[in-house]
Protein backbone atom coordinates (compact mmCIF):
# COMPACT_ATOMS: atom_id res chain seq x y z
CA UNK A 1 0.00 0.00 0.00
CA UNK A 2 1.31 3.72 -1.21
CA UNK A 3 -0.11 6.55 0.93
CA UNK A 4 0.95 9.99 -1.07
CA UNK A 5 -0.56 12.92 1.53
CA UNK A 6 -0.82 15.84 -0.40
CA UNK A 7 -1.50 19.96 0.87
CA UNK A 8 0.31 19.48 4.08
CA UNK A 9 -1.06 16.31 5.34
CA UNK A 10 0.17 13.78 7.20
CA UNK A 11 -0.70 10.38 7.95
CA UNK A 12 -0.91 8.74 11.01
CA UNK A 13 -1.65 4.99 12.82
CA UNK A 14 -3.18 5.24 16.03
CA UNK A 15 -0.80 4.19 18.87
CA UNK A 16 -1.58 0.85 20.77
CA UNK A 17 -3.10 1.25 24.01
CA UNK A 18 -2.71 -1.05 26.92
CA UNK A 19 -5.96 -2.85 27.61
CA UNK A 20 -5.00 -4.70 30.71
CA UNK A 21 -3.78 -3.36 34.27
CA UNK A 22 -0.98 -4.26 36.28
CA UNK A 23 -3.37 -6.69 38.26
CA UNK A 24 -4.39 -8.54 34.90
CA UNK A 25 -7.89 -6.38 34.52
CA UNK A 26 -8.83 -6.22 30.77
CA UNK A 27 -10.02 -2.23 30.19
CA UNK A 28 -12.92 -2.09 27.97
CA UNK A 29 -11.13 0.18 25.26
CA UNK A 30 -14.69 1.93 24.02
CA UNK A 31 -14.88 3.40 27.66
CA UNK A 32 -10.94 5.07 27.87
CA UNK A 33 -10.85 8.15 26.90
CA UNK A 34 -9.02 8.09 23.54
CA UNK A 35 -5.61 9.97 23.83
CA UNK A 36 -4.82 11.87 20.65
CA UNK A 37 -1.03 10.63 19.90
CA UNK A 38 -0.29 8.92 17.02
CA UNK A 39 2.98 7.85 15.21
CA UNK A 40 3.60 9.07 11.34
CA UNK A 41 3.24 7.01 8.86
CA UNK A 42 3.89 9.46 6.20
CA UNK A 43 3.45 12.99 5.19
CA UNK A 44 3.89 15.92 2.31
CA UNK A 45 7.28 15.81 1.93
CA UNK A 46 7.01 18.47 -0.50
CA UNK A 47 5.75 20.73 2.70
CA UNK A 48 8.30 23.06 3.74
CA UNK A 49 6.47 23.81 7.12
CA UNK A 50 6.99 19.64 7.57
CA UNK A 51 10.62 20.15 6.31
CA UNK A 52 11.48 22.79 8.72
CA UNK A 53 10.02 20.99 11.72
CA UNK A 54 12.16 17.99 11.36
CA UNK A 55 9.11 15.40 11.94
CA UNK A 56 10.43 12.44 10.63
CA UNK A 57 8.69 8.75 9.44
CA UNK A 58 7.53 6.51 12.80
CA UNK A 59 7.92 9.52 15.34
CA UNK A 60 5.10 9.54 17.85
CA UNK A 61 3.54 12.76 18.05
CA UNK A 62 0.27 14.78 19.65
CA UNK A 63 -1.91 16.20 17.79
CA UNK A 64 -5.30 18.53 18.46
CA UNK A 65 -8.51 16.38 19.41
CA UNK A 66 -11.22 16.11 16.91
CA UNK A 67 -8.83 16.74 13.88
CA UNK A 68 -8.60 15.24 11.01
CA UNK A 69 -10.20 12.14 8.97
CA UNK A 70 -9.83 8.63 9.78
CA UNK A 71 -9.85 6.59 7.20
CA UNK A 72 -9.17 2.10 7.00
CA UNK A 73 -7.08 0.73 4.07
CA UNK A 74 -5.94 -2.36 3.73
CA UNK A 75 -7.65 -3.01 7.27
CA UNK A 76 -5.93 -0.59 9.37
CA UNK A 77 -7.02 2.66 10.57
CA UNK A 78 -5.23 5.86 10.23
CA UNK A 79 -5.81 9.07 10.77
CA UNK A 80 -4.96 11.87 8.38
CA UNK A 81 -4.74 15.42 9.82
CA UNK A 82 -2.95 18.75 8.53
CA UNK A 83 0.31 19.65 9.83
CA UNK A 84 -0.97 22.49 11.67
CA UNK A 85 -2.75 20.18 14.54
CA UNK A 86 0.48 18.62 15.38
CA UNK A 87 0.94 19.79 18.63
CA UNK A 88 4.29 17.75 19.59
CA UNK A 89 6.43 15.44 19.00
CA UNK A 90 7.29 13.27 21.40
CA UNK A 91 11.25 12.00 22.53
CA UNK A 92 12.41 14.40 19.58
CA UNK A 93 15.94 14.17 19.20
CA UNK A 94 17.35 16.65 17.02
């Protein structure tokens, strides 16, 4: 599968979430609160906002809640938002 993002998109796969506790309790995921980080999958390279930022393929980042459009290809969900509702990055090593 070939994602091309276009206008300053970028593509992201929802992170994994831990559905059990320490104690072996298995969470009912559609009752968590859904946090809004996600890692990049792929984006506009062609973006020189993106460029300049220095997000880079499989970083985890945070990005605004209630952006973007989710979309399932191939059977997996991702999430495509615009690069302004990135909020962070997250462990960014420059």
């Amino acid at each position: 599968m070939k994602i091309k993002p276009l206008n300053g998109n970028i593509v992201l796969k929802y992170k994994e979430e831990e559905n059990t506790t320490k104690e072996g309790i298995i969470l009912n995921l559609d009752s968590q609160k859904q946090d809004s980080v996600g890692v990049v999958v792929c984006f506009d390279s062609e973006d020189d906002k993106i460029k300049k930022s220095g997000i880079k393929l499989n970083d985890n980042v945070i990005y605004k809640n209630y952006s973007g459009t989710k979309s399932k290809i191939e059977g997996q969900e991702y999430l495509i938002v615009k690069f302004e509702d990135i909020l962070a990055i997250l462990n960014h090593s420059n």
